[in-house]
PDB file of N, CA and C in Angstrom:
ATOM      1  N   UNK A   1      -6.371 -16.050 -11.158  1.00  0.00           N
ATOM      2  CA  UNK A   1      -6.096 -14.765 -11.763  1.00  0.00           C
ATOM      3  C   UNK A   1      -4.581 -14.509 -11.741  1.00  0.00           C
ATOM      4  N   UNK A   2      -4.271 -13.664 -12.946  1.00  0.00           N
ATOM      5  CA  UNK A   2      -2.868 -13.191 -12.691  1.00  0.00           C
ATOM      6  C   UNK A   2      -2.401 -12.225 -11.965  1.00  0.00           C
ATOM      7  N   UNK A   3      -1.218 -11.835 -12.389  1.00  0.00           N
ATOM      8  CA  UNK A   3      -0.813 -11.125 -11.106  1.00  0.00           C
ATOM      9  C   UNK A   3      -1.126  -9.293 -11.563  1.00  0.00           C
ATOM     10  N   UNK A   4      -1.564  -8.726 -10.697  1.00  0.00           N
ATOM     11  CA  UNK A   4      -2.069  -6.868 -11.347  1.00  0.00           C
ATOM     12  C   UNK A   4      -0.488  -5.829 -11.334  1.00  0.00           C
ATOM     13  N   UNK A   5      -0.452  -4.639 -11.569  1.00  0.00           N
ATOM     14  CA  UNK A   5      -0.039  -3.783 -11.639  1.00  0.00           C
ATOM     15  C   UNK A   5      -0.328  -2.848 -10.697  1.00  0.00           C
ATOM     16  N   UNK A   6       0.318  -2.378  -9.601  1.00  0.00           N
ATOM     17  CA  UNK A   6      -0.047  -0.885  -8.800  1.00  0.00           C
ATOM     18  C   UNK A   6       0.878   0.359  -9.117  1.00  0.00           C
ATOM     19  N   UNK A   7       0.362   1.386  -8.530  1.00  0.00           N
ATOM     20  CA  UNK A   7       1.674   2.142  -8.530  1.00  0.00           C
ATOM     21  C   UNK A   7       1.999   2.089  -7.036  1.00  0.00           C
ATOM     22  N   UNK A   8       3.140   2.188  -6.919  1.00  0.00           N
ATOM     23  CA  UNK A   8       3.557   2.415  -5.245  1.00  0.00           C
ATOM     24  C   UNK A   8       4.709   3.453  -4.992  1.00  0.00           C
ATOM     25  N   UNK A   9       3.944   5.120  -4.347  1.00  0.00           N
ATOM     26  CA  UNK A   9       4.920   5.897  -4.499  1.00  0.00           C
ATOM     27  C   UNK A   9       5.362   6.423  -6.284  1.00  0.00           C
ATOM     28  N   UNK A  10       4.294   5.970  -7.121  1.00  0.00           N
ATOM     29  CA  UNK A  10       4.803   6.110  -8.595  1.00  0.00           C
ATOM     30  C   UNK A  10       5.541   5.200  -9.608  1.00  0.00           C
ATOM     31  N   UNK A  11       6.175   4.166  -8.315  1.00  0.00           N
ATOM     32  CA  UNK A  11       7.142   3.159  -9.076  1.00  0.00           C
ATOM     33  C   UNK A  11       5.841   2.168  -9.469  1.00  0.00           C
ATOM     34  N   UNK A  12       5.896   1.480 -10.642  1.00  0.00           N
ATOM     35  CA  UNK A  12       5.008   0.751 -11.301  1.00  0.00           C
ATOM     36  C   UNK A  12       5.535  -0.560 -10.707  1.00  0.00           C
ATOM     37  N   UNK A  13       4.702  -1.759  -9.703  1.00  0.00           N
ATOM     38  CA  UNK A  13       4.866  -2.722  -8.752  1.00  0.00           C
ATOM     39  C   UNK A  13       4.007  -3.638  -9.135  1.00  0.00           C
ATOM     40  N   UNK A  14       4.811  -5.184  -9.414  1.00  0.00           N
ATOM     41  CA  UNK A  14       3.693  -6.160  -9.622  1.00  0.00           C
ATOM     42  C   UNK A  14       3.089  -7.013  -8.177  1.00  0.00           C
ATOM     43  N   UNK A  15       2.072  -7.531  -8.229  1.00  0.00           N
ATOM     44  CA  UNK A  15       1.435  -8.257  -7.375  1.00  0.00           C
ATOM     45  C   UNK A  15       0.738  -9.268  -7.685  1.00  0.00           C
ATOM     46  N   UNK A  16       0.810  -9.967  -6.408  1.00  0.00           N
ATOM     47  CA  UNK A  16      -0.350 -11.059  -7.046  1.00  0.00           C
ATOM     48  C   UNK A  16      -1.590 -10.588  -6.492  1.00  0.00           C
ATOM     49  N   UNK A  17      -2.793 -11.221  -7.265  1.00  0.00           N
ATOM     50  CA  UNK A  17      -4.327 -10.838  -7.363  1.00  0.00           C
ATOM     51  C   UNK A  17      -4.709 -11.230  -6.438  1.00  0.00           C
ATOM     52  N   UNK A  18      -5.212  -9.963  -5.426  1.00  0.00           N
ATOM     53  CA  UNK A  18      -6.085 -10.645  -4.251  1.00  0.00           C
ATOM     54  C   UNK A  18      -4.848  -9.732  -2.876  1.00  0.00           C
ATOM     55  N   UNK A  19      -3.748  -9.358  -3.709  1.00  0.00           N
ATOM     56  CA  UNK A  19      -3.348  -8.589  -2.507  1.00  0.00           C
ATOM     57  C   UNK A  19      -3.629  -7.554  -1.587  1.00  0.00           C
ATOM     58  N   UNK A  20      -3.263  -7.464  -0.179  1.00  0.00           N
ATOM     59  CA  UNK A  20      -3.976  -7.020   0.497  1.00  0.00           C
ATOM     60  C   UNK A  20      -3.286  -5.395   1.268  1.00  0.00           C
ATOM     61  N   UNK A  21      -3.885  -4.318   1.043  1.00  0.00           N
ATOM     62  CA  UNK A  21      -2.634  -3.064   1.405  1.00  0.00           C
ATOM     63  C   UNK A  21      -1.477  -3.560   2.651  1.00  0.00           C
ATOM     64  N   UNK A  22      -1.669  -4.402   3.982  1.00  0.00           N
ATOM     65  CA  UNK A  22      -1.584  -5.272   5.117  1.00  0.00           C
ATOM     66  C   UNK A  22      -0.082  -6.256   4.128  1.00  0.00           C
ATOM     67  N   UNK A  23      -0.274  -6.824   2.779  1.00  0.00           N
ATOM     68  CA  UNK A  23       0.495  -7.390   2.459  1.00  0.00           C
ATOM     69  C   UNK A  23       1.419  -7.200   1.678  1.00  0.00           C
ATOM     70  N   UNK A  24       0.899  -5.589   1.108  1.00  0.00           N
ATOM     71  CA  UNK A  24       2.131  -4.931   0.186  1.00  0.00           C
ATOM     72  C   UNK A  24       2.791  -4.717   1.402  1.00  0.00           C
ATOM     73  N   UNK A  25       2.790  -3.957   2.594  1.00  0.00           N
ATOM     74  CA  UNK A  25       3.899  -3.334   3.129  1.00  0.00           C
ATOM     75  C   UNK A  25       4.739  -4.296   3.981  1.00  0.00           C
ATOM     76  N   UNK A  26       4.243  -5.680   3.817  1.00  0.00           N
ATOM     77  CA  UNK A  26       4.643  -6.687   4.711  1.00  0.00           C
ATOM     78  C   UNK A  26       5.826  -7.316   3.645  1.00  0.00           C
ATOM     79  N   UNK A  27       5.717  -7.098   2.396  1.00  0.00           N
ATOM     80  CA  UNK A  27       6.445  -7.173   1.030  1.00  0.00           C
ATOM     81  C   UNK A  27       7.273  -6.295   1.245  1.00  0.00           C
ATOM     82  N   UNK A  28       6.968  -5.129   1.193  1.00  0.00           N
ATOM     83  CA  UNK A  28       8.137  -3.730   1.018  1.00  0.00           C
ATOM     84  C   UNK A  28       8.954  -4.112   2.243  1.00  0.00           C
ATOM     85  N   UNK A  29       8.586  -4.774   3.727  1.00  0.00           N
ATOM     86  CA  UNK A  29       9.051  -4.825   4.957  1.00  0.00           C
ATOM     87  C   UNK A  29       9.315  -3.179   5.531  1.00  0.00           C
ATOM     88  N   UNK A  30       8.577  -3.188   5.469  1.00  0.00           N
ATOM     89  CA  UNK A  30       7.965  -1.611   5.766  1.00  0.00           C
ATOM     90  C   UNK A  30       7.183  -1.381   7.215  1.00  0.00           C
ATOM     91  N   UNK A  31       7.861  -1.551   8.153  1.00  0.00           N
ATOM     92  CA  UNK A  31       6.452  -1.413   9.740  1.00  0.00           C
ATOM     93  C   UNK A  31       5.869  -0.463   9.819  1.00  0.00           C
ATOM     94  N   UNK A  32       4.492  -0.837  10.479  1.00  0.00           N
ATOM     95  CA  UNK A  32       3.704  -0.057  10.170  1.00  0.00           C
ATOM     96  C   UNK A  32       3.583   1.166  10.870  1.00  0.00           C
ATOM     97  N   UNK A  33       4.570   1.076  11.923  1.00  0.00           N
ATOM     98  CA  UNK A  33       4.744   2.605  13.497  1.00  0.00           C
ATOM     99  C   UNK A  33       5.163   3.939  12.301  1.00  0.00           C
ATOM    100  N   UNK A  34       4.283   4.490  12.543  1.00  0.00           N
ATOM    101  CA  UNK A  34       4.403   5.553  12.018  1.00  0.00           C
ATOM    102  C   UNK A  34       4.708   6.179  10.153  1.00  0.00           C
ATOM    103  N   UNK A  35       3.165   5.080  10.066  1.00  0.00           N
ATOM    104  CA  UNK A  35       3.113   4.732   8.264  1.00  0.00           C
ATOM    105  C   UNK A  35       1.964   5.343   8.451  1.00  0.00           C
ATOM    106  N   UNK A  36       1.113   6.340   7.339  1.00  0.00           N
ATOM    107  CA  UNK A  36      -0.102   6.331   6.309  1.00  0.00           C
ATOM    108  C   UNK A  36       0.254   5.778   4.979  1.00  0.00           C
ATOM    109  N   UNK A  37      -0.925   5.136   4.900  1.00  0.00           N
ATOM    110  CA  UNK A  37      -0.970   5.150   2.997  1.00  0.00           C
ATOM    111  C   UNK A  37      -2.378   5.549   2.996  1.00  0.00           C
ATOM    112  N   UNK A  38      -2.231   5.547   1.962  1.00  0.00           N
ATOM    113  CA  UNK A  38      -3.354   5.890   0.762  1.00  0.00           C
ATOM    114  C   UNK A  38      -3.483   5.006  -0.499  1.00  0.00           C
ATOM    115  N   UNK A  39      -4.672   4.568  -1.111  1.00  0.00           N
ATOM    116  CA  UNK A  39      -5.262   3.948  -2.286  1.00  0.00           C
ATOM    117  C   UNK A  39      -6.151   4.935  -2.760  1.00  0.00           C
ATOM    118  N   UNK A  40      -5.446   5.338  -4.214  1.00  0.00           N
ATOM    119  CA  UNK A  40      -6.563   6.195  -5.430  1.00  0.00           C
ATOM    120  C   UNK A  40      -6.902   7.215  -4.114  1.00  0.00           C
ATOM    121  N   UNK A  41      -5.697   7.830  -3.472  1.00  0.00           N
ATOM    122  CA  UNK A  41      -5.822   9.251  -2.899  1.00  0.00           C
ATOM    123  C   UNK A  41      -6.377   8.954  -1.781  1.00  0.00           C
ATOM    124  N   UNK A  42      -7.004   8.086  -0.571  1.00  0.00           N
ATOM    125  CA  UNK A  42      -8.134   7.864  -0.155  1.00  0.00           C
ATOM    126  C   UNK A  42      -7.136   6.796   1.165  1.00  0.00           C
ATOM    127  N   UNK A  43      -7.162   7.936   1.801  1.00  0.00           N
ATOM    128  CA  UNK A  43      -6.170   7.390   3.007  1.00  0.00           C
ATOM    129  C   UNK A  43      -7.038   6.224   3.898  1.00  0.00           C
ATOM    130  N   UNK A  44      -6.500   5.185   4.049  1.00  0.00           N
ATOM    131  CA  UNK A  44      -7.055   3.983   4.533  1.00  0.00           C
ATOM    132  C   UNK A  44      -6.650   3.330   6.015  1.00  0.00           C
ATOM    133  N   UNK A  45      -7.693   3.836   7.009  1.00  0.00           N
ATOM    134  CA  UNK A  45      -7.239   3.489   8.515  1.00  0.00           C
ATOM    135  C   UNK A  45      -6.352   2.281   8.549  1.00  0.00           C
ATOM    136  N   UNK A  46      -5.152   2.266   9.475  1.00  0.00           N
ATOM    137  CA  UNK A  46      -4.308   0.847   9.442  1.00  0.00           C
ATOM    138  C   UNK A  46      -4.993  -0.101  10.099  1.00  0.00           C
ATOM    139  N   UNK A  47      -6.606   0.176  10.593  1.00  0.00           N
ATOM    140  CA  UNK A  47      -7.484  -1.175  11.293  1.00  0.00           C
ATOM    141  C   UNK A  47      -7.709  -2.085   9.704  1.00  0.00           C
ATOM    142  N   UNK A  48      -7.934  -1.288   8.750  1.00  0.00           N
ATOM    143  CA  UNK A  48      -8.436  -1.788   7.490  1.00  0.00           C
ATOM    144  C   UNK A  48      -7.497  -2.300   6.142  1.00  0.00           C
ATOM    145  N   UNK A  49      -6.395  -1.962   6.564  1.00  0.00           N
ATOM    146  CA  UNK A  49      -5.051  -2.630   5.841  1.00  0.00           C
ATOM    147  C   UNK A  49      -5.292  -3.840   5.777  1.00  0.00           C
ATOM    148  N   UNK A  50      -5.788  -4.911   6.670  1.00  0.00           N
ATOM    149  CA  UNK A  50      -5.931  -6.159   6.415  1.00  0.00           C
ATOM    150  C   UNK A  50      -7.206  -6.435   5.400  1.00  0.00           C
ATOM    151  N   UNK A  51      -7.833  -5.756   4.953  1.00  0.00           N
ATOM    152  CA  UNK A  51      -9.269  -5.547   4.158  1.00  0.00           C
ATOM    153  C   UNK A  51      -9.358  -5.010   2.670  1.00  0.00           C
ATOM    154  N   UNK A  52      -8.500  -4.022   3.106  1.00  0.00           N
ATOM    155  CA  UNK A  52      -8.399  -3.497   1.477  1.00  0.00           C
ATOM    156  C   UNK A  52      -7.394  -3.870   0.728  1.00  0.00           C
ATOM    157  N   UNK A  53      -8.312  -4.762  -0.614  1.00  0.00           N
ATOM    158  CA  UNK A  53      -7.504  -5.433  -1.437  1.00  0.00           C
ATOM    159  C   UNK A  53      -7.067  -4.891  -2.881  1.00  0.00           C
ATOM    160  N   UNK A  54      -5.962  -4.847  -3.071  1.00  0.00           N
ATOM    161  CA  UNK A  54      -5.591  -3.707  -4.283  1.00  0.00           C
ATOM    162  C   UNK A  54      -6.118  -4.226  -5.669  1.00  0.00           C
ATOM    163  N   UNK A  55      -6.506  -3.792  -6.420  1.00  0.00           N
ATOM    164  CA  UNK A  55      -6.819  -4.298  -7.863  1.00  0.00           C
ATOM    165  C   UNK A  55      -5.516  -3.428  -8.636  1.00  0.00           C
ATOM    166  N   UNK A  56      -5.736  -4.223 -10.025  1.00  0.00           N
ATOM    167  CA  UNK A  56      -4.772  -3.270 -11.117  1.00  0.00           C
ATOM    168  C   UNK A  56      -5.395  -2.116 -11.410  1.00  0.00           C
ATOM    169  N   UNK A  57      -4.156  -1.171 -11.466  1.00  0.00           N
ATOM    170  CA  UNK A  57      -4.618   0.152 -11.734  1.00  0.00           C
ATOM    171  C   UNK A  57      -4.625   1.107 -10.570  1.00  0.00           C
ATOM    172  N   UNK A  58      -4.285   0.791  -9.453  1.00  0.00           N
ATOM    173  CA  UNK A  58      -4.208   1.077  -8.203  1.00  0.00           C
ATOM    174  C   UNK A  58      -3.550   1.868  -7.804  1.00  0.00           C
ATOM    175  N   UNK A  59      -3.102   3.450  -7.570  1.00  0.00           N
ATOM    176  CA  UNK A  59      -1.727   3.810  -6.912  1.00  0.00           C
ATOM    177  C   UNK A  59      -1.727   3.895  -5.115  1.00  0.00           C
ATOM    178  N   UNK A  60      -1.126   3.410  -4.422  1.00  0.00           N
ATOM    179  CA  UNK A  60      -0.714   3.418  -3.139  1.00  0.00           C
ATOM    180  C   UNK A  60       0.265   4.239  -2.814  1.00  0.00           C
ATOM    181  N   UNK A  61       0.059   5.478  -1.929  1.00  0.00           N
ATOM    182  CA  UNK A  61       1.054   6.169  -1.779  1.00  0.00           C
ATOM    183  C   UNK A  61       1.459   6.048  -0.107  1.00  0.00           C
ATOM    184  N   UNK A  62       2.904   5.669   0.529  1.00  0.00           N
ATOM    185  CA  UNK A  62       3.110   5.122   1.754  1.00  0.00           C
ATOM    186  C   UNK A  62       3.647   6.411   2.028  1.00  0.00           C
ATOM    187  N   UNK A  63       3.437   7.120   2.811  1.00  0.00           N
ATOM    188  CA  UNK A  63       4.118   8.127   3.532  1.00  0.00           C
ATOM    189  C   UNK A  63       4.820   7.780   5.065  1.00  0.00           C
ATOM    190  N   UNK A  64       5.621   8.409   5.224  1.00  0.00           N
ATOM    191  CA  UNK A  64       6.703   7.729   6.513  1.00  0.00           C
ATOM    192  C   UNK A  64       6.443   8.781   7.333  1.00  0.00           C
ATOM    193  N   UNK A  65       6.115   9.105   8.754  1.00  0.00           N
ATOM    194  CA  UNK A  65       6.497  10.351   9.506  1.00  0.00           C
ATOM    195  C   UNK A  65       7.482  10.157   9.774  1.00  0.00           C
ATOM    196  N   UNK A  66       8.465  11.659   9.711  1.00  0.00           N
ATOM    197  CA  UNK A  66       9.566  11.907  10.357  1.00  0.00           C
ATOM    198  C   UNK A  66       9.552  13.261  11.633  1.00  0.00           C
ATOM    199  N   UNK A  67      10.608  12.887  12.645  1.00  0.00           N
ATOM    200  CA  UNK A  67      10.837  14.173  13.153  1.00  0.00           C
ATOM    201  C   UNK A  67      11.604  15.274  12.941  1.00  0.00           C
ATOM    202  N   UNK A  68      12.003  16.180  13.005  1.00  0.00           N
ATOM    203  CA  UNK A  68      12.581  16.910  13.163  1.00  0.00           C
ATOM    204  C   UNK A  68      12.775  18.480  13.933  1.00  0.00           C
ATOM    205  N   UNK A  69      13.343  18.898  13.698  1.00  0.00           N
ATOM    206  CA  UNK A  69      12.992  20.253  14.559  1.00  0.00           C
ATOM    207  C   UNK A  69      14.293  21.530  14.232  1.00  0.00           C
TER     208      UNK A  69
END
C-alpha cells in the first residue's frame, strides 16, 4: 500500500500505511512525558499508541501540557 494522508494539529502529514500513533510521534520526535493525543477527536490511552494504526483521512491532535502559574 501507499503512503496515506493525516492531519496532525491541522497540518496535512504524509505517512506510510500501517502507521502507528506510537510512530507518528516517534517521527515528530516528540516524547511522550506529558503528551495526549487524540484520533477523529477520540483521545487514545498512551498504553494503546503502540496499537492504533492511523488510516487516511485521519486527524491527530497532540496536545503538550504546560505549567504555569
Amino acid at each position: 500500500m501507499g503512503p496515506i494522508i493525516v492531519q496532525v494539529n491541522d497540518e496535512p502529514t504524509e505517512l506510510a500505511s500501517g502507521t502507528t500513533l506510537a510512530a507518528l510521534l516517534e517521527q515528530l520526535k516528540v516524547k511522550p512525558r506529558g503528551i495526549a493525543a487524540a484520533i477523529n477527536s477520540e483521545v487514545i490511552p498512551q498504553s494503546q499508541w503502540h496499537a492504533a494504526a492511523l488510516e487516511s483521512g485521519d486527524s491527530v491532535l497532540i496536545i503538550t501540557a504546560t505549567q504555569g502559574g
